[in-house]
Protein backbone atom coordinates (compact mmCIF):
# COMPACT_ATOMS: atom_id res chain seq x y z
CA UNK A 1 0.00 0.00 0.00
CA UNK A 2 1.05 3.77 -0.62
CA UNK A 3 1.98 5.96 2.36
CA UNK A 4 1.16 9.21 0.15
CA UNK A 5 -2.32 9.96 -0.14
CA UNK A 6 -4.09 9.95 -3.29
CA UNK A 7 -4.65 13.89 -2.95
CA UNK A 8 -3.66 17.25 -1.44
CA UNK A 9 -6.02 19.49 -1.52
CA UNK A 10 -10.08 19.43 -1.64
CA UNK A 11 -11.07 18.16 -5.12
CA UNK A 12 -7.95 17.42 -6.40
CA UNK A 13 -9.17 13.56 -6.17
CA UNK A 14 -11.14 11.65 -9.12
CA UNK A 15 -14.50 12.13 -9.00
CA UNK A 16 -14.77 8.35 -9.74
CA UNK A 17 -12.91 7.67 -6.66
CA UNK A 18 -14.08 10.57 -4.66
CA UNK A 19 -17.99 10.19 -5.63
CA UNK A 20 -18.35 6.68 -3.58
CA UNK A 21 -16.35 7.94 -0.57
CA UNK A 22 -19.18 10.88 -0.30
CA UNK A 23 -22.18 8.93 -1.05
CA UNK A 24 -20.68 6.76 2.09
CA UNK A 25 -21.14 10.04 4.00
CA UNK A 26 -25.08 10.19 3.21
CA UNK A 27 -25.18 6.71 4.24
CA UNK A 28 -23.42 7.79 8.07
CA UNK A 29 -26.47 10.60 8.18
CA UNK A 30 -28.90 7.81 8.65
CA UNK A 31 -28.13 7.39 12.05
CA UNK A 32 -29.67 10.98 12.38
CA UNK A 33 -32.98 9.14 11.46
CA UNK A 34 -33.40 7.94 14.46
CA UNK A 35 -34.20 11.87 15.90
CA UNK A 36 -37.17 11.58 13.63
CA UNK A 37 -38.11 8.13 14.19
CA UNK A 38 -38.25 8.86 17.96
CA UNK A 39 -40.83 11.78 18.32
CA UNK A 40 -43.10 9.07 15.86
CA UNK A 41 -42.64 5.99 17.73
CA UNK A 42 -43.39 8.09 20.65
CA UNK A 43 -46.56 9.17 19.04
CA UNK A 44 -47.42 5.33 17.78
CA UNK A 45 -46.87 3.74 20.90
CA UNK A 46 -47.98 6.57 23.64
CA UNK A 47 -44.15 6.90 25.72
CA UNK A 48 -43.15 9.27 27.72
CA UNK A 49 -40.16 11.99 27.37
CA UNK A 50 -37.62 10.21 28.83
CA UNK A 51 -38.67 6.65 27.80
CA UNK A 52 -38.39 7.80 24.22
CA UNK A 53 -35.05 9.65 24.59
CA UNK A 54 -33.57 6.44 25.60
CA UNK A 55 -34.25 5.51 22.03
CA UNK A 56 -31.17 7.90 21.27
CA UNK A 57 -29.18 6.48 23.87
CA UNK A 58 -29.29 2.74 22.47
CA UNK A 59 -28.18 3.98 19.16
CA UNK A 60 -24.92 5.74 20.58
CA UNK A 61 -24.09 3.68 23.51
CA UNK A 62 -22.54 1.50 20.54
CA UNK A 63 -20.02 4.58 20.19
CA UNK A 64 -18.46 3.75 23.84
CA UNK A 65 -18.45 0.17 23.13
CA UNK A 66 -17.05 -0.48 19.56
CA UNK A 67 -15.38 2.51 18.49
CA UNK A 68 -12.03 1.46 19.78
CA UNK A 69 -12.52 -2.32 18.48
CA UNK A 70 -13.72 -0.67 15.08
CA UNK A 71 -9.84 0.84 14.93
CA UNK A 72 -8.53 -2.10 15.80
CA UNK A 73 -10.55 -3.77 13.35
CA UNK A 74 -9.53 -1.06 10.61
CA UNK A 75 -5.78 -1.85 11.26
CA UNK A 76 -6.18 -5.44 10.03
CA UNK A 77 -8.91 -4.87 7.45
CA UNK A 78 -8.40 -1.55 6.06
CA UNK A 79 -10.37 2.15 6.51
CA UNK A 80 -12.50 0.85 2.65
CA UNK A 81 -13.29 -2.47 4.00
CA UNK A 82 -14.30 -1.08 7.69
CA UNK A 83 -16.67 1.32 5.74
CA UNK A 84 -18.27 -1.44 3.90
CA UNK A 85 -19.06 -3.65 6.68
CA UNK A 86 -20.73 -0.27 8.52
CA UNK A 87 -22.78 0.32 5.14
CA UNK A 88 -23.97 -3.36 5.09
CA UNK A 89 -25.03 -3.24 8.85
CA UNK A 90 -26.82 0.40 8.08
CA UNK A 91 -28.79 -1.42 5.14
CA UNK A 92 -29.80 -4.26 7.57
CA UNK A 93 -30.87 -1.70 10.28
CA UNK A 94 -32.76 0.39 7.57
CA UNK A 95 -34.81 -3.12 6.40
CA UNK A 96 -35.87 -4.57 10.12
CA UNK A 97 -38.58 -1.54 10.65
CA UNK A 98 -40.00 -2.47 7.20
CA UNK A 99 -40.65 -6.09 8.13
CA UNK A 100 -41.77 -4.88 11.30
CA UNK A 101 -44.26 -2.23 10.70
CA UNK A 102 -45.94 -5.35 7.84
CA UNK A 103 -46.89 -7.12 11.58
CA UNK A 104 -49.49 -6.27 12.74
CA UNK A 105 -48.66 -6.63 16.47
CA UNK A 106 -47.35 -3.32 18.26
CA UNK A 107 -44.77 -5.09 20.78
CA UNK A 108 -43.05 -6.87 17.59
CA UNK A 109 -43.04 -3.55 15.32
CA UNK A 110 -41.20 -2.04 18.88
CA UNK A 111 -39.00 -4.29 19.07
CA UNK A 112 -37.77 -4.26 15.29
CA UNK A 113 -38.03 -0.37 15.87
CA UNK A 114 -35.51 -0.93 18.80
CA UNK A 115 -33.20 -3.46 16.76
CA UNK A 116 -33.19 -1.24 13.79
CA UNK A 117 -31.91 2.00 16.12
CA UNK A 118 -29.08 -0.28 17.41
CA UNK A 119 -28.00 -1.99 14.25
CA UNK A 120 -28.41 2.06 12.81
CA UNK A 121 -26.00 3.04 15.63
CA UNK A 122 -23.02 0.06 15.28
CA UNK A 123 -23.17 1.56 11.85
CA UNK A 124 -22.43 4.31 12.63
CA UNK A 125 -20.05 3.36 14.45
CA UNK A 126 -17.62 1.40 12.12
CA UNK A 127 -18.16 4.05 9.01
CA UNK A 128 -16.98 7.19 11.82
CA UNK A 129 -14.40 5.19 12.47
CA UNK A 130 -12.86 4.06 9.31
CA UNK A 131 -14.32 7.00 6.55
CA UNK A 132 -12.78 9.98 8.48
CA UNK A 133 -9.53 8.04 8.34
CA UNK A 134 -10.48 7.21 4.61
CA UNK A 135 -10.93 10.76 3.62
CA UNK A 136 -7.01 11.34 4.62
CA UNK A 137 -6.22 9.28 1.23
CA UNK A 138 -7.72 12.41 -0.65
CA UNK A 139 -6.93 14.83 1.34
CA UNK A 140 -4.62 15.81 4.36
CA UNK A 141 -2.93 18.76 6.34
CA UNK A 142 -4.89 21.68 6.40
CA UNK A 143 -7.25 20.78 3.48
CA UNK A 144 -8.50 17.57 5.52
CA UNK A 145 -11.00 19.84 7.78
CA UNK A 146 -12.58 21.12 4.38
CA UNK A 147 -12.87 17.91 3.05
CA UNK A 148 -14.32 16.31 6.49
CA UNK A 149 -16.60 19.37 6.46
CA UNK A 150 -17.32 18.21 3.12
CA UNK A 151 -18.65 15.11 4.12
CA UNK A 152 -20.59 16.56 6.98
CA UNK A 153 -22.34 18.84 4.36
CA UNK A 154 -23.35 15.44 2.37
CA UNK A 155 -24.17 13.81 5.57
CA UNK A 156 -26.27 16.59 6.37
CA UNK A 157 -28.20 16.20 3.47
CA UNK A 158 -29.28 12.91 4.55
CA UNK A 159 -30.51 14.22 8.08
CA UNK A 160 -32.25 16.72 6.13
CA UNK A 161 -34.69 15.44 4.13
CA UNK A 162 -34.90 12.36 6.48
CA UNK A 163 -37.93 14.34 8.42
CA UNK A 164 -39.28 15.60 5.21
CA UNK A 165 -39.82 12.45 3.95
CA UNK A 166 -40.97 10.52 7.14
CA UNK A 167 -43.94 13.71 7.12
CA UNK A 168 -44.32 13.19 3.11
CA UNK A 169 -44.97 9.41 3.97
CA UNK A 170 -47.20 9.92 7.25
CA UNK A 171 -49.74 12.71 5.00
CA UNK A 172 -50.06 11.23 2.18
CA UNK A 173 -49.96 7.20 2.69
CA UNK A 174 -50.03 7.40 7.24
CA UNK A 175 -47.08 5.71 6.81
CA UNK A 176 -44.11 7.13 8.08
CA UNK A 177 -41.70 4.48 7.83
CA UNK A 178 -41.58 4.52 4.39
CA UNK A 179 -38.83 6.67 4.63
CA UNK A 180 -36.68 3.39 5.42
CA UNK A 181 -37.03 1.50 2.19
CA UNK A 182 -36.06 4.79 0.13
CA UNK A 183 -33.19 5.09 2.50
CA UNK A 184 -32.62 1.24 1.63
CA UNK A 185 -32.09 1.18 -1.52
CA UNK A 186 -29.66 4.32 -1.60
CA UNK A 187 -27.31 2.66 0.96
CA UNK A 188 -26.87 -0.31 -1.16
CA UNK A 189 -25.92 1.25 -4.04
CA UNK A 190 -23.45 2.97 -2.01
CA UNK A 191 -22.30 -0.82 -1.39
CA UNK A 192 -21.71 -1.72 -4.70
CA UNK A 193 -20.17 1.75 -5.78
CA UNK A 194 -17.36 1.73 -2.64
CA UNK A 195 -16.66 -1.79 -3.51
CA UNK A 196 -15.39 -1.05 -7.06
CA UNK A 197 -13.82 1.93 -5.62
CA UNK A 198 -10.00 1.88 -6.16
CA UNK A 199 -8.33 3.85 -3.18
CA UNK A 200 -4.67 3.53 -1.91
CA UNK A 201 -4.92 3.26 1.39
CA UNK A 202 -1.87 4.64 4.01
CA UNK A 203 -0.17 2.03 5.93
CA UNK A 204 -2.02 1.21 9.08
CA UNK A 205 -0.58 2.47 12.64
CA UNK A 206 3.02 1.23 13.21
CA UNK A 207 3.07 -0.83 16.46
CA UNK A 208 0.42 -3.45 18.27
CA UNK A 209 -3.08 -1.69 18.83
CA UNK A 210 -5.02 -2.53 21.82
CA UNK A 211 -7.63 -0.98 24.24
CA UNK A 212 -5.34 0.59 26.41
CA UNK A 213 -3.22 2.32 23.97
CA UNK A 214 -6.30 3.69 22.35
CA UNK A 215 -7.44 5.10 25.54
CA UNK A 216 -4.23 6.22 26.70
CA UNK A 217 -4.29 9.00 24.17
CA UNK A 218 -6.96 10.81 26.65
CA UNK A 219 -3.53 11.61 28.58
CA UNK A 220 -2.81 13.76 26.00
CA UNK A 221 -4.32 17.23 27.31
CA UNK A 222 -5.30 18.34 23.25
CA UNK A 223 -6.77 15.07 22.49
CA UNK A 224 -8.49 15.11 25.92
CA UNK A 225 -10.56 18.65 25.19
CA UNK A 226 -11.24 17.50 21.14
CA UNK A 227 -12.81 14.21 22.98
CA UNK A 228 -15.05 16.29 25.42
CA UNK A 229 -15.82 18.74 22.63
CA UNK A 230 -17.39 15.96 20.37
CA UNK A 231 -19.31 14.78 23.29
CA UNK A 232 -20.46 17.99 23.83
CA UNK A 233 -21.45 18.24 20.18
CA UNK A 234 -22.99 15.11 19.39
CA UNK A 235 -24.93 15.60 22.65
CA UNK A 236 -26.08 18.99 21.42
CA UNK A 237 -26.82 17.71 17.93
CA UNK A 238 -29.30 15.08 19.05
CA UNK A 239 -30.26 16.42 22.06
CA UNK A 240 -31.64 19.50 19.47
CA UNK A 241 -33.15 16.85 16.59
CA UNK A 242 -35.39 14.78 19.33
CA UNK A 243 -36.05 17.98 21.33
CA UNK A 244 -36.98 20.43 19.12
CA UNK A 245 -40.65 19.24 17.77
CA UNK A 246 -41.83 18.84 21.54
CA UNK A 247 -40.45 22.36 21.94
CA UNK A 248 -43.00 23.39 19.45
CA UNK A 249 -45.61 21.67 20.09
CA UNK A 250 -45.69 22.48 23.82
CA UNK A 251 -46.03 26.18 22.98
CA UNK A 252 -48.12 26.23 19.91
CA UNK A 253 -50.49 24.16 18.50
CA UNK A 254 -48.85 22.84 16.05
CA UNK A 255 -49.24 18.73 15.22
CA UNK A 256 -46.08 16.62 15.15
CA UNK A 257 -46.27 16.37 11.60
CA UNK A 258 -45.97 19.68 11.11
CA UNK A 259 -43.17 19.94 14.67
CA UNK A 260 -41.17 17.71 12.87
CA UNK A 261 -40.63 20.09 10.17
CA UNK A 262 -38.43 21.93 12.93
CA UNK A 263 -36.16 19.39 12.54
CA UNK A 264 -35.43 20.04 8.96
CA UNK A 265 -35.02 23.57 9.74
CA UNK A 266 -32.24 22.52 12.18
CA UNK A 267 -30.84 20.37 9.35
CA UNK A 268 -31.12 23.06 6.61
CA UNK A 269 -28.76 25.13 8.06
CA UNK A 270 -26.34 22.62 9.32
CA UNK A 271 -26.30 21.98 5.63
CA UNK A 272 -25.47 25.37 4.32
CA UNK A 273 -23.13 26.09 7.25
CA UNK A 274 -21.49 22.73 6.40
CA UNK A 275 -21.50 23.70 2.54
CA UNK A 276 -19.96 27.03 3.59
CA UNK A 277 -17.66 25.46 6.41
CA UNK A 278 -15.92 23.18 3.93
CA UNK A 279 -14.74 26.61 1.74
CA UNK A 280 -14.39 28.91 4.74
CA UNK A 281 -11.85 26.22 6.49
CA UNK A 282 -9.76 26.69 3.79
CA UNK A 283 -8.96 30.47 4.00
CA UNK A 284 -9.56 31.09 7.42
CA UNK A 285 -7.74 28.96 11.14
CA UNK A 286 -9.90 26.35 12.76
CA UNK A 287 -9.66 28.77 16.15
CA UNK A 288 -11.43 31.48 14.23
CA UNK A 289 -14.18 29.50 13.19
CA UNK A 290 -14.62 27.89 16.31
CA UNK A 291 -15.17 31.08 17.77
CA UNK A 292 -17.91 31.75 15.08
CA UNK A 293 -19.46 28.24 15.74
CA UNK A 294 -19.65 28.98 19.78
CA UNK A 295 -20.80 32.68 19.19
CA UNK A 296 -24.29 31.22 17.15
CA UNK A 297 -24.25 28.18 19.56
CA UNK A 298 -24.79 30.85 22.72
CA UNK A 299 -27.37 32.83 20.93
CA UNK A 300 -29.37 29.50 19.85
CA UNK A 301 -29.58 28.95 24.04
CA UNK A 302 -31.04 32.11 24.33
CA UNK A 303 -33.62 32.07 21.88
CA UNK A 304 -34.48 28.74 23.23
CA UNK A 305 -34.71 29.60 26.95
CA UNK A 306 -36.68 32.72 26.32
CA UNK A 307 -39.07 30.94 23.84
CA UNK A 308 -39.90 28.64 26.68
CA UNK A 309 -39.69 30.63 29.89
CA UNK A 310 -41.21 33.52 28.72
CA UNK A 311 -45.18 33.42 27.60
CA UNK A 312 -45.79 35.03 24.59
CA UNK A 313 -43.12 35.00 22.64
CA UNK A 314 -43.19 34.33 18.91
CA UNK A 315 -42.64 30.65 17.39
CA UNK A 316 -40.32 32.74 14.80
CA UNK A 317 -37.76 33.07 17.66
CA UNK A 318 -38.00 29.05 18.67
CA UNK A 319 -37.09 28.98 14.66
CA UNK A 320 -34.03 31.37 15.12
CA UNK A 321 -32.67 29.23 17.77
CA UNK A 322 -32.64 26.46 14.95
CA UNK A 323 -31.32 28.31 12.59
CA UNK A 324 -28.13 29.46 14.99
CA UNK A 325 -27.31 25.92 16.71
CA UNK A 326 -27.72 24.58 13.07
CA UNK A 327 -25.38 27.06 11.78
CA UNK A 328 -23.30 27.07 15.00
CA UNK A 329 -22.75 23.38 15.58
CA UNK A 330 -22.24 22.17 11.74
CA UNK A 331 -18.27 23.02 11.71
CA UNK A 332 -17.74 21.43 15.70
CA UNK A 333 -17.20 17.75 14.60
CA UNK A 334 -14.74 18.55 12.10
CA UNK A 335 -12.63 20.97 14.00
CA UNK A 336 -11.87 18.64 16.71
CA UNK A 337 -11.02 15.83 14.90
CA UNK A 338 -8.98 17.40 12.57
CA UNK A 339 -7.11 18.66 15.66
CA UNK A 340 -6.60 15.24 17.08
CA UNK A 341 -5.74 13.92 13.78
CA UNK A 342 -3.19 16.37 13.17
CA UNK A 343 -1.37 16.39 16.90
CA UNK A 344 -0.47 12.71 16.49
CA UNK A 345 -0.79 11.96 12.87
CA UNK A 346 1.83 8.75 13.82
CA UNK A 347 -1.46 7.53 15.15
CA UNK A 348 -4.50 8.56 13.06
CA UNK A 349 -6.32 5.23 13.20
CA UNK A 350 -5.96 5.18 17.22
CA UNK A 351 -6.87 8.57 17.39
CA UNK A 352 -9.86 8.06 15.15
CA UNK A 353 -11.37 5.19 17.38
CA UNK A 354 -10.60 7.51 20.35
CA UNK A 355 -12.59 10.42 19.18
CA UNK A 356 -15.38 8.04 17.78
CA UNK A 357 -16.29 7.05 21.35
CA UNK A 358 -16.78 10.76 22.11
CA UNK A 359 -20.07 10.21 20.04
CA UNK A 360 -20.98 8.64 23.39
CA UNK A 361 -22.38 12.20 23.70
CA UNK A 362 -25.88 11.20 21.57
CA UNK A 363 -26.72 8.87 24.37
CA UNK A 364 -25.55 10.87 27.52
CA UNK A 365 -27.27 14.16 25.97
CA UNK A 366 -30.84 13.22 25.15
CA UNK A 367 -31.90 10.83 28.81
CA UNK A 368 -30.93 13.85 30.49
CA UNK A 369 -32.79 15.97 28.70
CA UNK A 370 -35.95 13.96 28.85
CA UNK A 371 -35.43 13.44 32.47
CA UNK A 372 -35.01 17.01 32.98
CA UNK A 373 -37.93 17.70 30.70
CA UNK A 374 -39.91 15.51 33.13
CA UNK A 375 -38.88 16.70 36.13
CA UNK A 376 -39.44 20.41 35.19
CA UNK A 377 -42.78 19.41 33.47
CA UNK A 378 -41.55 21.72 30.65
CA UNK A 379 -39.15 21.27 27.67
CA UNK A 380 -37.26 24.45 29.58
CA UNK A 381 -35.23 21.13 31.50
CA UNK A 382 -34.22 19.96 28.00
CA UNK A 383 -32.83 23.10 26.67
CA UNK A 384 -30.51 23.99 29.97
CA UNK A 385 -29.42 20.86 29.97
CA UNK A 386 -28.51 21.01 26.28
CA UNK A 387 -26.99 24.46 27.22
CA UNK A 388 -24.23 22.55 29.20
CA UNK A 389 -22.82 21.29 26.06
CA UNK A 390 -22.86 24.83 24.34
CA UNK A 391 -21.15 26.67 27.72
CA UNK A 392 -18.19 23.89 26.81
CA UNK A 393 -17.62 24.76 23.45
CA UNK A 394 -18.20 28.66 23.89
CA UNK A 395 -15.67 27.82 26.83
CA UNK A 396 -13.03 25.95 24.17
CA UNK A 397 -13.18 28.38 21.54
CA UNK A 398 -12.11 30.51 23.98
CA UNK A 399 -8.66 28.49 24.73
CA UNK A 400 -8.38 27.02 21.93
CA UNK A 401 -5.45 29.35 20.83
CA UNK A 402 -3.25 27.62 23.78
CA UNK A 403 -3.03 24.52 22.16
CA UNK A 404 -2.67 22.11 19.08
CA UNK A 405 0.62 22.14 16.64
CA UNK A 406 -1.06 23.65 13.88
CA UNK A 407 -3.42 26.53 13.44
């Protein structure tokens, strides 16, 4: 195998060779169905707040489990391989709520409900592991945070039009699981495309892998704060998608079909700010657009805290709130792994399976949310819980200046 990467700056790669490596990127955005999903199930089978969040927390709880293994695993297998076996489990987890919703018996279309989150979330696991890693074969240095961002955009794309199609589905056939079989047949085609996919991979991490040495990298005080700022992100970013309808529809009147439509606001402009992000990154340092990122992440908490402390106020600024934590939180991900990736590049694949677990943060996030949502009797709990994870980053972008090798 080649130790130079196929490419050294965004775009510079084939577009035969870079189109399957993106489409691979929609196919990591279904996790992000399982936001949507939630509020429905919810709705189908009458569960509470914090019996529903949980949902979110059995699709990411696979993050703190396998992400280190999935390194491991991408040492002997390869970052392309890894990738394919995460697309193949995705495709499996997007057909289970299809056979189950043909039953007609509520506890067995739960439980292939519940499957299909967890198969959604190993998924996920394996292709963050291995296609961030992946992407370093077409691009690297200071180019690799565009290109992640890049990918985020596409991925965004898929958590997009996710809701949009779940309501489509719901309206017009009261079906809203329909949206799995489209999502089906996309991933594999992605499949076949990435396996005729010719990419030179680097050589995998010099020395014996385990455990331990994964987790020892949380010595490391930079690859310690990128960690706790993807927790904090992930945690915000699904905290937000299975929040935000209930937000709505506790101070309006608005049904959860239309609620859910929030959720594609949210996505909208995660998608434009990662479209942006992915050009921006390459003119201006990751510190300054961290500082952005935190600045819209801060107003987003207030917009949300008045909208639901204060009576009165207008659904438009419950809608801004979206629009600024979308905006705000796109560029996180791919600023702190970047970092990480560049302060021990000796150990990408390590320091890959490290970061991965940080998307622990979608299932420590959302529970306590719901519970606070609960205990308050108001979605107000949810939103200053979810403001924990903003104060973090504001508080990062803050320092990040005193540390990391490059920019």
């Amino acid at each position: 195998m080649s130790q130079r990467p196929q490419a050294d700056k965004l775009g510079s790669a084939p577009f035969a060779v870079l189109l399957p490596v993106m489409m691979s990127f929609f196919v990591m955005g279904f996790v992000d169905l399982v936001g949507t999903a939630s509020n429905y199930v919810q709705s189908d089978f009458g569960l509470s707040d914090s019996v529903s969040n949980i949902f979110t927390t059995m699709t990411f709880f696979w993050f703190l489990v396998l992400s280190v293994p999935a390194g491991m695993l991408m040492n002997r297998i390869g970052r392309r391989m890894t990738v394919l076996l995460g697309i193949g489990i995705a495709a499996a987890g997007c057909l289970l709520p299809v056979i189950g919703y043909i039953v007609p018996v509520k506890m067995v279309q739960l439980v292939f409900v519940i499957i299909s989150f967890c198969l959604l979330g190993i998924s996920n696991t394996f292709m963050q592991v291995s296609l961030n890693p992946l992407v370093g074969n077409l691009a690297h240095d200071e180019k690799l945070a565009g290109m992640l961002t890049f990918g985020q955009f596409v991925k965004a794309i898929a958590s997009f039009i996710a809701p949009l199609i779940a309501g489509w589905a719901a309206v017009s056939f009261g079906k809203w699981w329909l949206l799995y079989p489209i999502y089906l047949v996309f991933g594999l085609l992605t499949f076949v495309m990435l396996s005729l996919d010719k990419i030179e991979e680097n050589e995998p991490d010099a020395g014996e892998t385990s455990v331990a040495s994964c987790l020892s990298l949380l010595k490391n005080p930079v690859i310690l704060l990128c960690f706790l700022g993807i927790v904090c992100h992930v945690g915000v970013d699904v905290g937000i998608n299975a929040t935000a309808p209930k937000i709505l529809m506790e101070h309006s009147s608005m049904t959860i079909e239309a609620a859910g439509g929030a959720t594609s606001v949210y996505f909208a402009f995660r998608t434009l700010a990662c479209l942006s992000g992915s050009v921006l990154l390459q003119k201006f340092t990751r510190k300054q657009i961290l500082r952005g990122c935190a600045a819209l992440m801060v107003a987003s908490s207030i917009c949300f805290i008045l909208f639901a402390a204060v009576p009165g106020m207008p659904v438009l600024l419950a809608y801004a709130g979206l629009a600024c934590v979308g905006m705000g939180n796109a560029n996180v991900f791919s600023i702190m792994l970047t970092t990480g990736l560049l302060h021990m590049p000796e150990r990408q694949n390590e320091v890959s399976g490290l970061m991965m677990i940080g998307l622990i943060g979608g299932a420590i996030f959302p529970p306590l949310m719901g519970l606070a949502s609960d205990m308050m009797g108001m979605q107000l709990g949810a939103i200053l819980m979810m403001t924990v994870g903003v104060l973090y980053i504001a508080a990062m972008s803050v320092f990040f200046k005193t540390y990391g090798k490059t920019r």
